[in-house]
C-alpha atoms as a PDB file:
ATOM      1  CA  UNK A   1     101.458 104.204 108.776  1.00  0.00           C
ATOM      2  CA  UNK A   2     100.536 102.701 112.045  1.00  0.00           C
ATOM      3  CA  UNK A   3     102.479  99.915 113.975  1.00  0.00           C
ATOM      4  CA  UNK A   4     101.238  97.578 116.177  1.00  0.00           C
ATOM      5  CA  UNK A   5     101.161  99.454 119.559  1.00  0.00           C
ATOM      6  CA  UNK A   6     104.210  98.442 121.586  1.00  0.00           C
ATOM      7  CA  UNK A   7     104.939  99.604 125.343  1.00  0.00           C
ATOM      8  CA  UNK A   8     108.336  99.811 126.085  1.00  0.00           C
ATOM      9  CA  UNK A   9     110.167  99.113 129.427  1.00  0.00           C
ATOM     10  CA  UNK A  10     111.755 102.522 129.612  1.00  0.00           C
ATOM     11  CA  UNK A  11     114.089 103.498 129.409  1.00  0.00           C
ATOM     12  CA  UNK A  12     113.700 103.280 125.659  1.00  0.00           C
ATOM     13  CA  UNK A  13     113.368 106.051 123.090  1.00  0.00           C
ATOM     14  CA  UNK A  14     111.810 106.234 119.568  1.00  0.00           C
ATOM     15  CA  UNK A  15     114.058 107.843 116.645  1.00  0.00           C
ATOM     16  CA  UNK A  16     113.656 107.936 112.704  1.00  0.00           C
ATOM     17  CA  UNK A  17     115.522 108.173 109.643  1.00  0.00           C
ATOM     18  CA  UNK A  18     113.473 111.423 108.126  1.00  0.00           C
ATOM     19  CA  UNK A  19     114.177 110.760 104.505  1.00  0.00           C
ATOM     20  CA  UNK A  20     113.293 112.946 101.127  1.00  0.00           C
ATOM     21  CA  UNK A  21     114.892 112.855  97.898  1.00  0.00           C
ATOM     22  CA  UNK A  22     117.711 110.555  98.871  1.00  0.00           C
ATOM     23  CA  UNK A  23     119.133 112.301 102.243  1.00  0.00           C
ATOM     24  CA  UNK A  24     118.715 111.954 105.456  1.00  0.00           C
ATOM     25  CA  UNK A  25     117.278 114.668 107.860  1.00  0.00           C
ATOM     26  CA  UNK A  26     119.515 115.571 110.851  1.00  0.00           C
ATOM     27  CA  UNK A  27     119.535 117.666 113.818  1.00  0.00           C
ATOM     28  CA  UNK A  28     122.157 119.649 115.713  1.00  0.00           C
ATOM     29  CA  UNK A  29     121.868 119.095 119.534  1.00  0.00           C
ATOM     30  CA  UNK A  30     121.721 121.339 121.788  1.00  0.00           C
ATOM     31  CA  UNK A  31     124.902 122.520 123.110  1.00  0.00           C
ATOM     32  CA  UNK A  32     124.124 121.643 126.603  1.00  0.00           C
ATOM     33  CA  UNK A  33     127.125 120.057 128.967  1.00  0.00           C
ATOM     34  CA  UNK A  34     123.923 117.975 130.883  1.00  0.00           C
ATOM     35  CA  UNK A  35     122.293 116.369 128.073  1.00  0.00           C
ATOM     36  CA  UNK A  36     124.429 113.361 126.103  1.00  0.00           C
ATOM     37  CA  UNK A  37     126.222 114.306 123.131  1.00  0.00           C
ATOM     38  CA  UNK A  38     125.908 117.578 122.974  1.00  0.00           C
ATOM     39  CA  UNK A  39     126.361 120.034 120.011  1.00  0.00           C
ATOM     40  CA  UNK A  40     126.553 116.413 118.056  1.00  0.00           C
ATOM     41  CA  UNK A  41     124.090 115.677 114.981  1.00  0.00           C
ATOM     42  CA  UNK A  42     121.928 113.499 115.278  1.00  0.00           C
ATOM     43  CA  UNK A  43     118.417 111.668 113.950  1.00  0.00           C
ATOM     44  CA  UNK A  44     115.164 113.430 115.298  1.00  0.00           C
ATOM     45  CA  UNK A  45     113.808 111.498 118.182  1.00  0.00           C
ATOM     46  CA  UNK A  46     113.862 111.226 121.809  1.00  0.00           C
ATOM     47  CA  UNK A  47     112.554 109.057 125.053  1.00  0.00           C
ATOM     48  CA  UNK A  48     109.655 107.190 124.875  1.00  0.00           C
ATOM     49  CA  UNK A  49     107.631 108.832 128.425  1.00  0.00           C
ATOM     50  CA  UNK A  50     105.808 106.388 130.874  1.00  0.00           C
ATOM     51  CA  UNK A  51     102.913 104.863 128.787  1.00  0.00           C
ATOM     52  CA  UNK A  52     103.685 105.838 125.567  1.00  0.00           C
ATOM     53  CA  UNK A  53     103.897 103.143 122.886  1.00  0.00           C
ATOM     54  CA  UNK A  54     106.953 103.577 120.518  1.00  0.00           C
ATOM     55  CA  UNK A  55     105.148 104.938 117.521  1.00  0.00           C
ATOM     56  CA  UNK A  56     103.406 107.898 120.118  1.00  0.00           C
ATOM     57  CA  UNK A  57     106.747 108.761 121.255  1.00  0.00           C
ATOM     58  CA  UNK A  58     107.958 109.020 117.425  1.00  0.00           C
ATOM     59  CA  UNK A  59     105.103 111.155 116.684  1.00  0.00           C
ATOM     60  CA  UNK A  60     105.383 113.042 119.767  1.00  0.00           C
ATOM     61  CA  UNK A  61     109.183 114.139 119.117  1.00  0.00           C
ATOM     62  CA  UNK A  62     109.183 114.542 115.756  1.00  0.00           C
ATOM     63  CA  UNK A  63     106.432 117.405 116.057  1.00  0.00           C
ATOM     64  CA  UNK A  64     108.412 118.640 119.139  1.00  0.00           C
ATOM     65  CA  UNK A  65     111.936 118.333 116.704  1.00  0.00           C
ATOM     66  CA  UNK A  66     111.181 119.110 113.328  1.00  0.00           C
ATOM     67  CA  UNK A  67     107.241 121.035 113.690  1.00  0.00           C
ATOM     68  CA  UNK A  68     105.522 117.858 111.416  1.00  0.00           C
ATOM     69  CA  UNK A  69     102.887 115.093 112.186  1.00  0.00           C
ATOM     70  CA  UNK A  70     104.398 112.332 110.682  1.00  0.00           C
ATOM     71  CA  UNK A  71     101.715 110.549 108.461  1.00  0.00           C
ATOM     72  CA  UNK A  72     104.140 107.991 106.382  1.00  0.00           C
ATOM     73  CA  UNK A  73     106.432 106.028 109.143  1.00  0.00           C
ATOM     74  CA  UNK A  74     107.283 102.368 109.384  1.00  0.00           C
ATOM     75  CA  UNK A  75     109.346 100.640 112.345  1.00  0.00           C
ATOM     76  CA  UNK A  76     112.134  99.141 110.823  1.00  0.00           C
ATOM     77  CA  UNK A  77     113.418  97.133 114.199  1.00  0.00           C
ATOM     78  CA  UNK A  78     115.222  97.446 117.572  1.00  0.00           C
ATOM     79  CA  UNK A  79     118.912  99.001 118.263  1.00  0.00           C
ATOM     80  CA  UNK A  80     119.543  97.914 121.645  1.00  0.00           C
ATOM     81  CA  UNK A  81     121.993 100.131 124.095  1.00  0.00           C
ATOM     82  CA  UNK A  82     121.589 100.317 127.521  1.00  0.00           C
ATOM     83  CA  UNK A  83     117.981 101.007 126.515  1.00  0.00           C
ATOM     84  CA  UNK A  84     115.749 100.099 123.594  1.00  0.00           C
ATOM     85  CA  UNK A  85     115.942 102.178 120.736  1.00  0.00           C
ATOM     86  CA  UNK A  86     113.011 101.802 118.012  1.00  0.00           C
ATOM     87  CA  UNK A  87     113.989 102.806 114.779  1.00  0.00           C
ATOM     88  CA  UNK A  88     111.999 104.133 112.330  1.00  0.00           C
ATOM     89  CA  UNK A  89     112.049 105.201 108.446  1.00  0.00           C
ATOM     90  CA  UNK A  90     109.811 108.495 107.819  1.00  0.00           C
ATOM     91  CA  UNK A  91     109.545 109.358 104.274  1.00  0.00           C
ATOM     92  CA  UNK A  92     108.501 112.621 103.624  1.00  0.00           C
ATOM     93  CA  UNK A  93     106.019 114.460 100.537  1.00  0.00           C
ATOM     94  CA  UNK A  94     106.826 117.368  99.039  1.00  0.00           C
ATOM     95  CA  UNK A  95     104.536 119.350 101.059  1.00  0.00           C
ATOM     96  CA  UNK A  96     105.699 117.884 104.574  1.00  0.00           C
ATOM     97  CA  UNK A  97     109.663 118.892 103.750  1.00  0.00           C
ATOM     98  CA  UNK A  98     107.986 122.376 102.859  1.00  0.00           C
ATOM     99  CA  UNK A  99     106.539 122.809 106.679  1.00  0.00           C
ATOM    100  CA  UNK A 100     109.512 121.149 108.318  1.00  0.00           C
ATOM    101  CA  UNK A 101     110.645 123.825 111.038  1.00  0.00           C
ATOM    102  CA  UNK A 102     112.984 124.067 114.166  1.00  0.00           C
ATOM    103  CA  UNK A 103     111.359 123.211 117.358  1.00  0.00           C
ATOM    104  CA  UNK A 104     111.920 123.687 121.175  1.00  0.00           C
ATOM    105  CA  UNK A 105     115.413 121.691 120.926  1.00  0.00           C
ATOM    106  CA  UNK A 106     118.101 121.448 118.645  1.00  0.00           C
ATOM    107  CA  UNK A 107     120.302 124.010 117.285  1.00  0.00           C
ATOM    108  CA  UNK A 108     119.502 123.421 113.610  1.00  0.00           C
ATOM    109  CA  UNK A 109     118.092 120.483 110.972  1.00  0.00           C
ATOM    110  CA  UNK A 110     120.059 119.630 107.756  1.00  0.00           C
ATOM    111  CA  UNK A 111     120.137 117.540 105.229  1.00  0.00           C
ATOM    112  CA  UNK A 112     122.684 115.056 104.490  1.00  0.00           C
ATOM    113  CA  UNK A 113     123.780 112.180 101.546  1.00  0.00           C
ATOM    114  CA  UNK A 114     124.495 109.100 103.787  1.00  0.00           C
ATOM    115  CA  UNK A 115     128.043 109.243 102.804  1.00  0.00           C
ATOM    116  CA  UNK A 116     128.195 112.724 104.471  1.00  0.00           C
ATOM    117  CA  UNK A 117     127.527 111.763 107.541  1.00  0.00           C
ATOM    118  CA  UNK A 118     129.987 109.364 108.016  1.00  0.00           C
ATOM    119  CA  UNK A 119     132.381 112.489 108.394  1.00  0.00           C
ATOM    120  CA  UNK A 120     130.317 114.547 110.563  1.00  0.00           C
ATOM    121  CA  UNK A 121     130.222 115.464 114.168  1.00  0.00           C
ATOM    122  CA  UNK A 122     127.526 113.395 114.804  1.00  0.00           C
ATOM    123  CA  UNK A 123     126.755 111.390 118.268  1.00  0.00           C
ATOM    124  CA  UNK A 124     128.843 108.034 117.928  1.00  0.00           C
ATOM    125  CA  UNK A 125     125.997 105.577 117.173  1.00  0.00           C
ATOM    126  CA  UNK A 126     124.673 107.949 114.267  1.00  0.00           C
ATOM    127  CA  UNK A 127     127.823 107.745 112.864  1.00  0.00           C
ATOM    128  CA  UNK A 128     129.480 104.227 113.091  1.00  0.00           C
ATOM    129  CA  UNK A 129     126.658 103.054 111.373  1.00  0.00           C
ATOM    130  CA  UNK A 130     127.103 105.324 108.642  1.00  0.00           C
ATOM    131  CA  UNK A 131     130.657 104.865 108.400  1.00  0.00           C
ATOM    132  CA  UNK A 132     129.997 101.447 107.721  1.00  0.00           C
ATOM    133  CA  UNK A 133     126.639 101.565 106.080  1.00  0.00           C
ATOM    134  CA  UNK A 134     126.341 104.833 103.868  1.00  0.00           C
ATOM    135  CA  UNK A 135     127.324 102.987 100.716  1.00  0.00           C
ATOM    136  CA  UNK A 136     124.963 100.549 100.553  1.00  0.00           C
ATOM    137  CA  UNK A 137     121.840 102.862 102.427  1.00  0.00           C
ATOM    138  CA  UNK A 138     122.119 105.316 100.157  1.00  0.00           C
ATOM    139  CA  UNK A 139     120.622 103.474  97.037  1.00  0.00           C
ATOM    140  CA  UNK A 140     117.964 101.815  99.556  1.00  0.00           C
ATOM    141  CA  UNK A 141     116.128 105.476 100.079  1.00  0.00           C
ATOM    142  CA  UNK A 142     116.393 106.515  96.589  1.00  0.00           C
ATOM    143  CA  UNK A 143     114.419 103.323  95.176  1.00  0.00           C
ATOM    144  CA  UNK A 144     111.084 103.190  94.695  1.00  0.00           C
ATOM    145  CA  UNK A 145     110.517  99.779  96.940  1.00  0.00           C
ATOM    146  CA  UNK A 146     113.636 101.565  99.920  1.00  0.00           C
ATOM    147  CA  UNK A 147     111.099 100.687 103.307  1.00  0.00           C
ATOM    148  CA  UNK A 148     111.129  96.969 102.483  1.00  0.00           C
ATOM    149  CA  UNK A 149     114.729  96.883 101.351  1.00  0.00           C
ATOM    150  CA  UNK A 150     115.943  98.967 103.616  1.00  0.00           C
ATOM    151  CA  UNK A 151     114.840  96.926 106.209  1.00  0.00           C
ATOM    152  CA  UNK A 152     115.728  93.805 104.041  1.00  0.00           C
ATOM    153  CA  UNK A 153     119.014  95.333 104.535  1.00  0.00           C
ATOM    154  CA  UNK A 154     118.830  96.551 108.329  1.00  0.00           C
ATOM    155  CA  UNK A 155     117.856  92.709 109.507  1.00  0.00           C
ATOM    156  CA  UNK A 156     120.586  91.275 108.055  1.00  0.00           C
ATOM    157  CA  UNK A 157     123.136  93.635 108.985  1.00  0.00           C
ATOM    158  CA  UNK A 158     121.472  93.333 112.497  1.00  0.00           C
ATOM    159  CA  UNK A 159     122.134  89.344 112.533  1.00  0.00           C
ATOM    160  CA  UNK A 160     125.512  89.783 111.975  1.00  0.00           C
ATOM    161  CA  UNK A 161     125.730  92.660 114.640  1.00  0.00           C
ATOM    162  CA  UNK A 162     123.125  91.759 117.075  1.00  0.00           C
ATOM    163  CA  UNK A 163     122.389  95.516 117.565  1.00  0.00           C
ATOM    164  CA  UNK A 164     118.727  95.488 115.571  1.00  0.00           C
ATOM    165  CA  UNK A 165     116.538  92.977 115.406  1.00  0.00           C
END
């Protein structure tokens, strides 16, 4: 699903909630001492590079993560950090989950309920959320109407945190 084009400032990064049958898709960073959070888990994404609009950049790293062209994306809004992070829910078909494989980085994907990852090693922002969220996310992706309510859902937390808008 396409999204108005939007060019970050960078530095900014695109990432997505990769979502199928009511988990959540993570990855396993690298184990790399240069790169932030290492060996942590984390959702597929990555920078946005100089002229790339958000959505390119989510496209771009989720082939490069996870070996799919996403076809079924939708922006759900802004975390900000000391960049701008656009956040994204990608809901995957049968047959996408079927060719998701390992790319260039990452140590490995797995899927988790959003009440698991509360409890994982996963890198901090990935986790506080769900540690506060998992509860009430986790019946957003299993209904049939989750990308409007789960972003129903993601607005109003973000008024009350000011993180996404």
């Amino acid at each position: 699903m396409k999204n108005k084009k939007i060019i970050p400032n960078l530095p900014a990064s695109s990432g997505a909630l990769v979502v199928y049958k009511g988990k959540i898709l993570l990855i396993r960073r690298d184990n790399k001492p240069t790169i932030p959070n290492p060996n942590m888990w984390s959702i597929p994404g990555g920078q946005v590079e100089k002229g790339e609009s958000f959505d390119e950049a989510l496209v771009r790293e989720i082939k490069e993560e996870i070996g799919i062209t996403p076809k079924n994306y939708q922006l759900l809004g802004f975390f900000e950090t000391e960049k701008q992070n656009a956040i994204y829910l990608l809901e995957l078909t049968n047959e996408e989950t079927q060719e998701i494989k390992l790319g260039d980085e990452g140590q490995e994907l797995k899927w988790f309920k959003p009440q698991e990852i509360a409890d994982i090693d996963a890198v901090p922002i990935v986790r506080d959320f769900f540690q506060k969220n998992a509860k009430k996310v986790e019946p957003l992706i299993k209904s049939e109407t989750k990308t409007e309510d789960l972003r129903k859902y993601l607005q109003t937390e973000s008024r009350k945190s000011r993180h996404l808008r």
